[in-house]
PDB file of N, CA and C in Angstrom:
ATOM      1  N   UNK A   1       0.831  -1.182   0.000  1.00  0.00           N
ATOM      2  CA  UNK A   1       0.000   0.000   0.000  1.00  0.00           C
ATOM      3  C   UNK A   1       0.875   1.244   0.000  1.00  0.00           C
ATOM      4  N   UNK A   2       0.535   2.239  -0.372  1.00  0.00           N
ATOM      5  CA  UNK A   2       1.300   3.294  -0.423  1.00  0.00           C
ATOM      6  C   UNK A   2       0.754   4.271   0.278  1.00  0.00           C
ATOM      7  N   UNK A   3       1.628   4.976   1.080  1.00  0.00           N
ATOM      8  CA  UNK A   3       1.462   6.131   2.225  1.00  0.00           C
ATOM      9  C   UNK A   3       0.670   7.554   1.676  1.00  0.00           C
ATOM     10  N   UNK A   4      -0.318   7.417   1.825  1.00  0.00           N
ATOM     11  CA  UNK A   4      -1.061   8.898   1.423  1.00  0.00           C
ATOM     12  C   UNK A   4      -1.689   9.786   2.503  1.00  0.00           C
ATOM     13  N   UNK A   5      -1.790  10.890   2.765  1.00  0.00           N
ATOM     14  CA  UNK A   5      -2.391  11.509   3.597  1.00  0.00           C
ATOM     15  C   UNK A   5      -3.861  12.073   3.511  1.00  0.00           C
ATOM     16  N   UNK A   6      -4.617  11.941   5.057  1.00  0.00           N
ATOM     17  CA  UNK A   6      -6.290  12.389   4.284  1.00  0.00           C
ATOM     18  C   UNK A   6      -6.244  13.199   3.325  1.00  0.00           C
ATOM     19  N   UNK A   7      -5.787  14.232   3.388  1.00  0.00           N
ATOM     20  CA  UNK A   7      -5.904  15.326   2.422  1.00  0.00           C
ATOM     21  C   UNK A   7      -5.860  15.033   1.154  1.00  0.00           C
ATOM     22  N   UNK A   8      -4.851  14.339   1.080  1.00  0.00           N
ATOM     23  CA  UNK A   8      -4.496  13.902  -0.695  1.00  0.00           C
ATOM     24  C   UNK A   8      -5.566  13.046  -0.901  1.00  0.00           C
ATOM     25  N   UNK A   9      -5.957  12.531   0.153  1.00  0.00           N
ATOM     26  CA  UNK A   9      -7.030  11.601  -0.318  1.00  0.00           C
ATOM     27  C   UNK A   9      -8.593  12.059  -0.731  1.00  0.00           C
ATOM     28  N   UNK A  10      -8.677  13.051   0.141  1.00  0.00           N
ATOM     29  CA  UNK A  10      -9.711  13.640  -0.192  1.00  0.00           C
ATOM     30  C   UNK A  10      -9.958  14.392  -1.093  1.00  0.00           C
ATOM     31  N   UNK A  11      -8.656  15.235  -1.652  1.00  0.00           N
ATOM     32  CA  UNK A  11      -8.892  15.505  -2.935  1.00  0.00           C
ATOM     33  C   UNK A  11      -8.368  14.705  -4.049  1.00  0.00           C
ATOM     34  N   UNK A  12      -8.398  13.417  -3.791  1.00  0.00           N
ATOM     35  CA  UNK A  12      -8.228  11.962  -5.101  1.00  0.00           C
ATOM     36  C   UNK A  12      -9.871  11.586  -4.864  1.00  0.00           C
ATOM     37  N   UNK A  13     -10.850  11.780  -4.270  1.00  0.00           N
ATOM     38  CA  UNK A  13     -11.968  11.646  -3.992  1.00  0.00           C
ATOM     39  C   UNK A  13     -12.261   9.896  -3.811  1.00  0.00           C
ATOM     40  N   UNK A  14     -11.089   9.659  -2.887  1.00  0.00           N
ATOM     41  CA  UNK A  14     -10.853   8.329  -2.351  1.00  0.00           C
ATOM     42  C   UNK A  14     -10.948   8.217  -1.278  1.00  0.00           C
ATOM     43  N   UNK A  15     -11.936   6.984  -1.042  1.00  0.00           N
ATOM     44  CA  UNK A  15     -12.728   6.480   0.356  1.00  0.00           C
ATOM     45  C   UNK A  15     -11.722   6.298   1.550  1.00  0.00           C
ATOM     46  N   UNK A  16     -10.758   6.108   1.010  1.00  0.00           N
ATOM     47  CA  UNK A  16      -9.644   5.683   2.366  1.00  0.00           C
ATOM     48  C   UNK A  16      -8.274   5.576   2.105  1.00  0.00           C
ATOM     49  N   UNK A  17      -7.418   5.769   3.335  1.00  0.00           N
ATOM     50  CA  UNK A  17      -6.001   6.223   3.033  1.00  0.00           C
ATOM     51  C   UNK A  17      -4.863   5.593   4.052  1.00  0.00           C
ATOM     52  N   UNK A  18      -3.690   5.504   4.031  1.00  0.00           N
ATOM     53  CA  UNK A  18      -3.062   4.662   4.654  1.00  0.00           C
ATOM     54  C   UNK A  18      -1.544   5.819   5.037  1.00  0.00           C
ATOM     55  N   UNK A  19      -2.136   5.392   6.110  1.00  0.00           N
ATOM     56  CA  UNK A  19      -0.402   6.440   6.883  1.00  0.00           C
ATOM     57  C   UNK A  19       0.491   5.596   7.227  1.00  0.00           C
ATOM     58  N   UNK A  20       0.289   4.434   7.312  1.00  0.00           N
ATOM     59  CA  UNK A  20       1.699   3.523   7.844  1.00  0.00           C
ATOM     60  C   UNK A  20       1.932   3.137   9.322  1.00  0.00           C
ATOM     61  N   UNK A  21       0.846   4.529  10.044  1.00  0.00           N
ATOM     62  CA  UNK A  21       1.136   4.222  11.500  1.00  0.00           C
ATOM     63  C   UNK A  21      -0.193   3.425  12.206  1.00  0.00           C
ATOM     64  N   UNK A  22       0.348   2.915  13.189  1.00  0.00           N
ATOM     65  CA  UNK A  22      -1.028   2.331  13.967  1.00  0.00           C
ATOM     66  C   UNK A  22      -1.787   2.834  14.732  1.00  0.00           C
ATOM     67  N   UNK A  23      -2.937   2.972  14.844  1.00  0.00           N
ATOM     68  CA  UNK A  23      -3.942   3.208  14.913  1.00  0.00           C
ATOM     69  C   UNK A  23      -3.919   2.421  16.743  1.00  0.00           C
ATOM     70  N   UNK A  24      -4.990   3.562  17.752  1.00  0.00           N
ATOM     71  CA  UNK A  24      -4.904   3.216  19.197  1.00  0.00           C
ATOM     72  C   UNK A  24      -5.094   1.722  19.452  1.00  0.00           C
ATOM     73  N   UNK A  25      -5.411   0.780  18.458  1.00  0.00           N
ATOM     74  CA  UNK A  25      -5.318  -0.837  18.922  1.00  0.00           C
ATOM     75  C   UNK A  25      -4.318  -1.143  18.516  1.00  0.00           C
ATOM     76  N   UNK A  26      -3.312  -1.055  17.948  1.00  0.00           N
ATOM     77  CA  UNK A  26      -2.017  -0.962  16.823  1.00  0.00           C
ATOM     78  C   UNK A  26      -2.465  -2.078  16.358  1.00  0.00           C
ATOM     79  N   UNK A  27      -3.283  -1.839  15.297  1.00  0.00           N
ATOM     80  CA  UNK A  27      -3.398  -2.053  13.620  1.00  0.00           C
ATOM     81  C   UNK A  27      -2.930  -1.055  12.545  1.00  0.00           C
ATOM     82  N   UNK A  28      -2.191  -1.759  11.975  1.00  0.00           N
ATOM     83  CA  UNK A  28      -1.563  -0.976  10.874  1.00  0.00           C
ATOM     84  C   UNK A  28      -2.598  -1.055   9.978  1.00  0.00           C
ATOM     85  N   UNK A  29      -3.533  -0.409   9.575  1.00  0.00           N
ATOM     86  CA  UNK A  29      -4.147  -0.788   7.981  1.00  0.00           C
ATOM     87  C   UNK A  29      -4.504   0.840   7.488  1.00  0.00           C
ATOM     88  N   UNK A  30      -5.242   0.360   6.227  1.00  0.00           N
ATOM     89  CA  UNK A  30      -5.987   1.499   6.251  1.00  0.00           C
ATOM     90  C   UNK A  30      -7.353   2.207   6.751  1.00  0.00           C
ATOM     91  N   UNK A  31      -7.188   3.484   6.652  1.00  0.00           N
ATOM     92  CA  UNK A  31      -8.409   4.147   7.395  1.00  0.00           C
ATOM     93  C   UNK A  31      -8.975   4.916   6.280  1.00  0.00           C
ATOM     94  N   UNK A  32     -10.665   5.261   7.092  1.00  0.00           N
ATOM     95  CA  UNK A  32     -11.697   6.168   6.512  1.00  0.00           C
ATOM     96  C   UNK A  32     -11.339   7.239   6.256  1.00  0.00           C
ATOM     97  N   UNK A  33     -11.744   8.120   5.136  1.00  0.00           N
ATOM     98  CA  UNK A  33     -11.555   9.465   4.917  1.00  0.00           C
ATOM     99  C   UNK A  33     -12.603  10.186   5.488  1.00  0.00           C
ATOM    100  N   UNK A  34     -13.499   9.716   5.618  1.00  0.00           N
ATOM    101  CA  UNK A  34     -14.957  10.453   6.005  1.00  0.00           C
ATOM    102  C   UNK A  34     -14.747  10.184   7.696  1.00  0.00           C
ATOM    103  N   UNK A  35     -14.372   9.460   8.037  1.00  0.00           N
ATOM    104  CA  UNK A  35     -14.055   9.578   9.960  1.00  0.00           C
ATOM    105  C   UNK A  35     -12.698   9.336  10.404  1.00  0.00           C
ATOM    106  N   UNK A  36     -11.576   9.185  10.126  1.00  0.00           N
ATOM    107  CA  UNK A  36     -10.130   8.958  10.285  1.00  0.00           C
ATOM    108  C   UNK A  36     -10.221   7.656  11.194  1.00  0.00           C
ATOM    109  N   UNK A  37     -11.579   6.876  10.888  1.00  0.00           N
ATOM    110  CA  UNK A  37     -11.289   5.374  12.017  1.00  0.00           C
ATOM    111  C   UNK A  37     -10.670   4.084  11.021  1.00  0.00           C
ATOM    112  N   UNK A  38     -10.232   3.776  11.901  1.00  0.00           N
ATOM    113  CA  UNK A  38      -9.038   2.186  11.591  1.00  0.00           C
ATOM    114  C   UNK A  38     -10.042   1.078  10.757  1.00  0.00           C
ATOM    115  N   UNK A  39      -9.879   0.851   9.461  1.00  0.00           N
ATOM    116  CA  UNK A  39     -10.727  -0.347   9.211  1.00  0.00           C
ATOM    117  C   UNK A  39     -10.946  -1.412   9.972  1.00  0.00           C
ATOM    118  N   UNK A  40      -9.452  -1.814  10.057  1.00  0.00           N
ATOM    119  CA  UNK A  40      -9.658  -3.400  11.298  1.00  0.00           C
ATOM    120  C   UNK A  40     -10.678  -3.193  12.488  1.00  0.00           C
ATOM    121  N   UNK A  41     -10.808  -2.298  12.951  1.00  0.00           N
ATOM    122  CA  UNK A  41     -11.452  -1.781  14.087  1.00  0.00           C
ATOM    123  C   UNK A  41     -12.484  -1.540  13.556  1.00  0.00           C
ATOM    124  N   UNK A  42     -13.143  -0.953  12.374  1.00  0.00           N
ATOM    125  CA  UNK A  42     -14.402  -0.946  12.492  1.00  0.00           C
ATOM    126  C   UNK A  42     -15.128  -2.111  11.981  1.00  0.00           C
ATOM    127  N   UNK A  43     -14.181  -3.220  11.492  1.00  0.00           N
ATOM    128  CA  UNK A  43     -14.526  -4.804  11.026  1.00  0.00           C
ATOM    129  C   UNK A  43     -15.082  -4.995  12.647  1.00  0.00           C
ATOM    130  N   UNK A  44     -14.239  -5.213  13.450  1.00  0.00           N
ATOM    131  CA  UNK A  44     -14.490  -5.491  14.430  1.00  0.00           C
ATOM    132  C   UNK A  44     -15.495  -5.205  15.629  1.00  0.00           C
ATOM    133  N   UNK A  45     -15.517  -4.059  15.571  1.00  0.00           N
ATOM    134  CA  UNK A  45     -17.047  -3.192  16.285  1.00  0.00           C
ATOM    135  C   UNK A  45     -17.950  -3.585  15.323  1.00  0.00           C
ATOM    136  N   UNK A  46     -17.885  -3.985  14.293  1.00  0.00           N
ATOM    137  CA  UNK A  46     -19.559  -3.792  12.859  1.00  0.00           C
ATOM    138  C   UNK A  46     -19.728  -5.806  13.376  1.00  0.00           C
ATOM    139  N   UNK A  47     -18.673  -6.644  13.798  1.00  0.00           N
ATOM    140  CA  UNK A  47     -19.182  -7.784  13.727  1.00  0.00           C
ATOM    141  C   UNK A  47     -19.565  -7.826  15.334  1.00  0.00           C
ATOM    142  N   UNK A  48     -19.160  -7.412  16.570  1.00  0.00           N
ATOM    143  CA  UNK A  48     -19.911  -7.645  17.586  1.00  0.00           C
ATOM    144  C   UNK A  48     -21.068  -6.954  17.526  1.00  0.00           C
ATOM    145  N   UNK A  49     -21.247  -5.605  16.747  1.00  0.00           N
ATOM    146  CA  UNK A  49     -22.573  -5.155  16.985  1.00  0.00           C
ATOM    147  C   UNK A  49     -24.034  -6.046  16.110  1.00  0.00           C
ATOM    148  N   UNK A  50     -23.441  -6.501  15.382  1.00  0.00           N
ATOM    149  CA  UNK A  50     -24.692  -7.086  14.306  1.00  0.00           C
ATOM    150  C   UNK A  50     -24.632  -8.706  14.969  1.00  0.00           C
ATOM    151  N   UNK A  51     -23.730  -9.452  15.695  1.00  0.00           N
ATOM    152  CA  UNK A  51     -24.006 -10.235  16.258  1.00  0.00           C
ATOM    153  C   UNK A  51     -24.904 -10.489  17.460  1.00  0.00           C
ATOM    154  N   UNK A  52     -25.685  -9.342  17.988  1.00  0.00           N
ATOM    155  CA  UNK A  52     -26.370  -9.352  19.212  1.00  0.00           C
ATOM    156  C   UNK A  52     -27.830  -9.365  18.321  1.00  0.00           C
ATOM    157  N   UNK A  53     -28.786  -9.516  19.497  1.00  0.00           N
ATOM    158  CA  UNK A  53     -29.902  -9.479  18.640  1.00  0.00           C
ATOM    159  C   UNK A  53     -30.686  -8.005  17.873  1.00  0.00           C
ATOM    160  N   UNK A  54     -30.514  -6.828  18.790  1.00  0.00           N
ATOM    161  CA  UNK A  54     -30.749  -5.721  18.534  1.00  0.00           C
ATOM    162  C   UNK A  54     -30.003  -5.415  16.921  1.00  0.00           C
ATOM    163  N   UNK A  55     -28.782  -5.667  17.070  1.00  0.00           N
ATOM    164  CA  UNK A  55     -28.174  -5.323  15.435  1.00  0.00           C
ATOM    165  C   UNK A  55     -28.604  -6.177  14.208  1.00  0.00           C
ATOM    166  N   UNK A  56     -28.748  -7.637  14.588  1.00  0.00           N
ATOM    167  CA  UNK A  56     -29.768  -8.067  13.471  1.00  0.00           C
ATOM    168  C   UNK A  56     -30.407  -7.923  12.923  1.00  0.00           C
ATOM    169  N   UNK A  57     -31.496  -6.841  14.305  1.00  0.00           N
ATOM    170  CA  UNK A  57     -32.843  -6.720  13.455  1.00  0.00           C
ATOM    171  C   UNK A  57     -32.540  -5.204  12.647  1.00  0.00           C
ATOM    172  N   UNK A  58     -31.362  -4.334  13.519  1.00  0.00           N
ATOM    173  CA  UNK A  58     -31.143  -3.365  12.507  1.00  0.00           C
ATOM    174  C   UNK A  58     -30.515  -3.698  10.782  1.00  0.00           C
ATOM    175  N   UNK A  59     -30.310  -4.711  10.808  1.00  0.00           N
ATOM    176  CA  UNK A  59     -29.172  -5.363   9.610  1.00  0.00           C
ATOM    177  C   UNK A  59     -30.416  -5.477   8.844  1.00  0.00           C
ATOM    178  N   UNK A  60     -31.620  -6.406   9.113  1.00  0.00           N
ATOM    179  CA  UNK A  60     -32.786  -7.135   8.709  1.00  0.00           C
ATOM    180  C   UNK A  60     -33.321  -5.900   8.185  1.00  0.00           C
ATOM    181  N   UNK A  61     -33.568  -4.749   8.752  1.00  0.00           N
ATOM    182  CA  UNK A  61     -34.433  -3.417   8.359  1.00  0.00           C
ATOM    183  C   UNK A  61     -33.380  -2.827   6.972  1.00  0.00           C
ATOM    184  N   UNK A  62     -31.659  -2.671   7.627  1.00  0.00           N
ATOM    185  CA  UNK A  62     -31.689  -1.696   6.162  1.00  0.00           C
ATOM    186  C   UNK A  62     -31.718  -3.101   5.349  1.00  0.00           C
ATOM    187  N   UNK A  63     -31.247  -4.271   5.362  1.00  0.00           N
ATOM    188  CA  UNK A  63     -31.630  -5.257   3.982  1.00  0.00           C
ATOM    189  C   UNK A  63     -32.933  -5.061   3.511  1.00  0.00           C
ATOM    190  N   UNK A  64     -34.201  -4.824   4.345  1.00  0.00           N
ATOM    191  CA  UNK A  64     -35.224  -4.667   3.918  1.00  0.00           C
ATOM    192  C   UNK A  64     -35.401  -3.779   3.318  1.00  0.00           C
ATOM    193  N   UNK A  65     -35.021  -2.553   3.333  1.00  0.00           N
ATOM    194  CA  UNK A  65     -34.963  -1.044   2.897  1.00  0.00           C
ATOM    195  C   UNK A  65     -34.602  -1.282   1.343  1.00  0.00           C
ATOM    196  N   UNK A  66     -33.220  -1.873   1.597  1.00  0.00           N
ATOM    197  CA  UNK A  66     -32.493  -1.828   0.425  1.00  0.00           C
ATOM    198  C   UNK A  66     -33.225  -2.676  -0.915  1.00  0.00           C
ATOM    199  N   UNK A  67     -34.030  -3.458  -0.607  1.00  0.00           N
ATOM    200  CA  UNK A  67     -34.350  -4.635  -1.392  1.00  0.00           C
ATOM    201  C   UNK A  67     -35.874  -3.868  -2.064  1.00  0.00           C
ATOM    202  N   UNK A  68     -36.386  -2.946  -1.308  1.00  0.00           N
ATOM    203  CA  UNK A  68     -37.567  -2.400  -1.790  1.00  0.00           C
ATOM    204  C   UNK A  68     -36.915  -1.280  -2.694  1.00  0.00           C
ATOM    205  N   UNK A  69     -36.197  -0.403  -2.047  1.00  0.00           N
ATOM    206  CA  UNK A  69     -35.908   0.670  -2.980  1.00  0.00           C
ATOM    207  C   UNK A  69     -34.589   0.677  -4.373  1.00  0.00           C
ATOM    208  N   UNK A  70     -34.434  -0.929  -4.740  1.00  0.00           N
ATOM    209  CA  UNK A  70     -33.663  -1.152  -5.742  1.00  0.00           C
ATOM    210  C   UNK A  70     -33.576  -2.457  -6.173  1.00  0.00           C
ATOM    211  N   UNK A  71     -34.978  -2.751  -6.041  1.00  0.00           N
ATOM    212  CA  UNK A  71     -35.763  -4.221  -6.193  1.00  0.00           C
ATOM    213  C   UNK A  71     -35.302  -4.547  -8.332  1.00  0.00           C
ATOM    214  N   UNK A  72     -35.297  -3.124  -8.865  1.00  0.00           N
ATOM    215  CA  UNK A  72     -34.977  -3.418 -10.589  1.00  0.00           C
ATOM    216  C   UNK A  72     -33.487  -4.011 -10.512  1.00  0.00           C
ATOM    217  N   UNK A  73     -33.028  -2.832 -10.144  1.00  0.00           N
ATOM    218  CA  UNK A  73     -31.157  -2.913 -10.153  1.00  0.00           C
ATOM    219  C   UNK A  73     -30.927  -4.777  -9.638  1.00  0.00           C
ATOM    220  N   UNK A  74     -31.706  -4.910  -8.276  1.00  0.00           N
ATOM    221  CA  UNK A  74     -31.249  -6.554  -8.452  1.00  0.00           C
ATOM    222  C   UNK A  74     -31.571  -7.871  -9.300  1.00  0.00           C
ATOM    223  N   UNK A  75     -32.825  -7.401  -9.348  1.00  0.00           N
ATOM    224  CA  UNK A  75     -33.085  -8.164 -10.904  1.00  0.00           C
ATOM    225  C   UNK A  75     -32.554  -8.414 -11.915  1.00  0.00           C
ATOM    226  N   UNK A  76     -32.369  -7.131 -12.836  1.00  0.00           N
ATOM    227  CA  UNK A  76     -30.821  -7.134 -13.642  1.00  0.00           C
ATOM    228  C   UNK A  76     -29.516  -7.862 -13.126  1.00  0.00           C
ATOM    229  N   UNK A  77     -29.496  -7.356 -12.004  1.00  0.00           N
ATOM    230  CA  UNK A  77     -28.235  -7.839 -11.581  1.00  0.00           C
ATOM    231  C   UNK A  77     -28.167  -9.823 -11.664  1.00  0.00           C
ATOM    232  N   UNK A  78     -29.058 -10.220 -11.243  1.00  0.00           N
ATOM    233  CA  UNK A  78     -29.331 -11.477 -10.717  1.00  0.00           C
ATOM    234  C   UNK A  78     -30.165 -12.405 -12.874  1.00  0.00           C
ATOM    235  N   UNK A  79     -30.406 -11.801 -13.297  1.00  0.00           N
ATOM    236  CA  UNK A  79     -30.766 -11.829 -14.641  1.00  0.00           C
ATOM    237  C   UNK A  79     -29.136 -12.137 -15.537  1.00  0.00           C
ATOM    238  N   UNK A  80     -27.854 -10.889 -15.569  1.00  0.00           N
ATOM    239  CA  UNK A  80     -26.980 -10.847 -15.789  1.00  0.00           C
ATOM    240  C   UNK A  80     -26.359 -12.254 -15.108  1.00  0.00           C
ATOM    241  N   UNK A  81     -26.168 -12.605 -14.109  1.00  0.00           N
ATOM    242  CA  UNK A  81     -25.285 -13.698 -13.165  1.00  0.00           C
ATOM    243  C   UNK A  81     -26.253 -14.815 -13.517  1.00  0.00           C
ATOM    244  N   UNK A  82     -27.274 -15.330 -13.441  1.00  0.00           N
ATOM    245  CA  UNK A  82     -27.773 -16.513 -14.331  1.00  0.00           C
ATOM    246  C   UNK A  82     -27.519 -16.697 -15.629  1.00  0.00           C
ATOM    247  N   UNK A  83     -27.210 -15.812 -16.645  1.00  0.00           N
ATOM    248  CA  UNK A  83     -26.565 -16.582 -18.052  1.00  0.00           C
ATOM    249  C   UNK A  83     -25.022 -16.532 -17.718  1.00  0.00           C
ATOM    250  N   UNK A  84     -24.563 -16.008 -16.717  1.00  0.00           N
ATOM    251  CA  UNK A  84     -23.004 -16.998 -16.930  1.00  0.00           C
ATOM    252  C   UNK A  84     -22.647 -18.171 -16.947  1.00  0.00           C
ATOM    253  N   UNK A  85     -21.739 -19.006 -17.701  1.00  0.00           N
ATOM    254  CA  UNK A  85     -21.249 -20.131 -17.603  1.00  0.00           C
ATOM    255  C   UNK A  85     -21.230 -20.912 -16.125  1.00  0.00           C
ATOM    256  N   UNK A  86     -20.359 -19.582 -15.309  1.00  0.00           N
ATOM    257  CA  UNK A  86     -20.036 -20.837 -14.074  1.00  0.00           C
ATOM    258  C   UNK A  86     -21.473 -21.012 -13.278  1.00  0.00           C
ATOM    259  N   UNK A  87     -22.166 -19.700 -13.676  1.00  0.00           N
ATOM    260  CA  UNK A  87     -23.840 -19.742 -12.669  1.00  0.00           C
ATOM    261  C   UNK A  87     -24.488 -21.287 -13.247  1.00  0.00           C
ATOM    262  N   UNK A  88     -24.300 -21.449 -14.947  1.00  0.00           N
ATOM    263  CA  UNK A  88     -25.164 -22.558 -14.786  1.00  0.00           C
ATOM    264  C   UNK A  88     -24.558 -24.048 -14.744  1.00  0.00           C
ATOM    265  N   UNK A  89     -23.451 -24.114 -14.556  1.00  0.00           N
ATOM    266  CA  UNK A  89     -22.501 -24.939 -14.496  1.00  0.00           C
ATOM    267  C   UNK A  89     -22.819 -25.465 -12.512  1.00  0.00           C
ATOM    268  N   UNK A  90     -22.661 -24.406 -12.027  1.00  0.00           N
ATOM    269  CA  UNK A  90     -23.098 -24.798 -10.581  1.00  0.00           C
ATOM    270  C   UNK A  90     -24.401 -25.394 -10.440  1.00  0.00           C
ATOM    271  N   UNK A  91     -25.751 -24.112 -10.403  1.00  0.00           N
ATOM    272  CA  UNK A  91     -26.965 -25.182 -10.840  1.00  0.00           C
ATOM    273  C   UNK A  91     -27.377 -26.486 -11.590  1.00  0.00           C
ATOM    274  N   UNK A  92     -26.316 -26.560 -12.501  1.00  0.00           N
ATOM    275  CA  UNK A  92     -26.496 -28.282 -12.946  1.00  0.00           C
ATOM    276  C   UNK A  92     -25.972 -29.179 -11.833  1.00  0.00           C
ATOM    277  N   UNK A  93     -24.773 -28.666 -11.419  1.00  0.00           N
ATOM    278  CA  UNK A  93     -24.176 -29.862 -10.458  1.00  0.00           C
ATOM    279  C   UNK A  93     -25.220 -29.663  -9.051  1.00  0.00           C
ATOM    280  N   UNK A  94     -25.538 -28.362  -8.920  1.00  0.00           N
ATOM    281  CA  UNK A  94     -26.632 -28.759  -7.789  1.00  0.00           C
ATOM    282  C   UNK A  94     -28.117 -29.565  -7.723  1.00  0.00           C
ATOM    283  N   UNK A  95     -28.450 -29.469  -9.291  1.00  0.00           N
ATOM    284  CA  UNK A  95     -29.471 -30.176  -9.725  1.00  0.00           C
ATOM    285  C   UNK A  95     -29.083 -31.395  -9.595  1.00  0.00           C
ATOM    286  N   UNK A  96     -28.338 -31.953  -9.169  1.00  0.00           N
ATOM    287  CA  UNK A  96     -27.716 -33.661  -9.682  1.00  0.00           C
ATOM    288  C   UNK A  96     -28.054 -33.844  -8.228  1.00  0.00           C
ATOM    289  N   UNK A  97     -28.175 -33.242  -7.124  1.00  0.00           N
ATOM    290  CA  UNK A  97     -27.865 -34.056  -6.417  1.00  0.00           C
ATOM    291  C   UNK A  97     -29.072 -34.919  -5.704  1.00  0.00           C
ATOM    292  N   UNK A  98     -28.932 -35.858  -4.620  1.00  0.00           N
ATOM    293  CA  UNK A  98     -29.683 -36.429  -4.902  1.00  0.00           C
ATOM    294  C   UNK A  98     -31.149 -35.929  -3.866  1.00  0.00           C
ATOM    295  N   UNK A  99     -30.859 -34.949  -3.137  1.00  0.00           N
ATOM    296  CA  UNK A  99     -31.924 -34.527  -1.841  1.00  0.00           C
ATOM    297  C   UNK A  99     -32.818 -33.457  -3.016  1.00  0.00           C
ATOM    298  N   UNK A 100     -32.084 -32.962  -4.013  1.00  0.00           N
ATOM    299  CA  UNK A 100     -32.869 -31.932  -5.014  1.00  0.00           C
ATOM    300  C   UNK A 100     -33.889 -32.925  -5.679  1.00  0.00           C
ATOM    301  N   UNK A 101     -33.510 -33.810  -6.441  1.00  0.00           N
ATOM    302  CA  UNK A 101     -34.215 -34.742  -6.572  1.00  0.00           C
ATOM    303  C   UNK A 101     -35.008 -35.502  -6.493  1.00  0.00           C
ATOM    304  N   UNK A 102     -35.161 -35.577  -4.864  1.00  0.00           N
ATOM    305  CA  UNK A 102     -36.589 -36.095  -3.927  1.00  0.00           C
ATOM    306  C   UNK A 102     -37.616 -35.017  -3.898  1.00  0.00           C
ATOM    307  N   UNK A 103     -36.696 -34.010  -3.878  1.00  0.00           N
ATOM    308  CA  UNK A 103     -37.198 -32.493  -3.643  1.00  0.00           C
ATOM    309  C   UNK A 103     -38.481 -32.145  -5.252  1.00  0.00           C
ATOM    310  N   UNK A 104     -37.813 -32.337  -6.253  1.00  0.00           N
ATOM    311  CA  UNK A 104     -38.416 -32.017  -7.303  1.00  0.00           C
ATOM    312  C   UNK A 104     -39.779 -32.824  -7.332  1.00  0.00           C
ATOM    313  N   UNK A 105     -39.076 -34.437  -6.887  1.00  0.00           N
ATOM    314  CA  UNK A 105     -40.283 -35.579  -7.071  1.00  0.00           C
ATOM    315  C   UNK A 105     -41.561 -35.587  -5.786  1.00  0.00           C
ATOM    316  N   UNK A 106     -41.399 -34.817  -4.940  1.00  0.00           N
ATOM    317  CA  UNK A 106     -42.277 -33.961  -3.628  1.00  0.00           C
ATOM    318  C   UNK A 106     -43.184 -33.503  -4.688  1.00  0.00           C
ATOM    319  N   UNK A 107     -42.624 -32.506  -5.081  1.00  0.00           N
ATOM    320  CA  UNK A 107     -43.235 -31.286  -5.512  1.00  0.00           C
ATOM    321  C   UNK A 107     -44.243 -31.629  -6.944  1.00  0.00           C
ATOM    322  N   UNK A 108     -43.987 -32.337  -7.869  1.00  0.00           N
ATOM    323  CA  UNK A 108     -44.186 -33.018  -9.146  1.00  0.00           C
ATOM    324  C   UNK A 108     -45.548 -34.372  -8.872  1.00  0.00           C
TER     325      UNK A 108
END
């Protein structure tokens, strides 16, 4: 990684920047431009908080949010990734197996 300072970063209109030094847990990585906090550290606060039950259900709300107000964009998106090769290359081998199978003959 190469040593840049917020500033430069902010006017490269780049999300995050790396000083080289560690950060009050001493993690060396890079940090936010928009709050000068330590990535590793906010990996770390973002996975105990969404692991309790209160952050779930906040996780559950913006997924919900997100899924209503860009319900096209995933479509496309998910439209695009089904005609790839490896997308249907996987679904065949998942079709083979044999619990899908009982599954189909349930349903049929």
């Amino acid at each position: 990684m190469d040593i840049i300072s917020r500033k430069e970063a902010k006017q490269k209109n780049l999300k995050r920047y790396f000083t080289g030094k560690p950060c009050l847990r001493n993690h060396i990585a890079e940090r936010l431009v928009s709050t000068k906090s330590c990535v590793e550290c906010n990996k770390i606060h973002e996975k105990k908080y969404y692991s309790n039950p209160h952050g779930k259900s906040k996780r559950a709300e913006k997924d919900k949010r997100y899924k209503n107000n860009n319900s096209e964009k995933i479509r496309e998106r998910d439209r695009k990734r089904s005609k790839t090769p490896e997308y249907k290359a996987r679904a065949k081998e998942y079709n083979q197996r044999d619990y899908v199978k009982e599954k189909e003959e349930y349903i049929t």
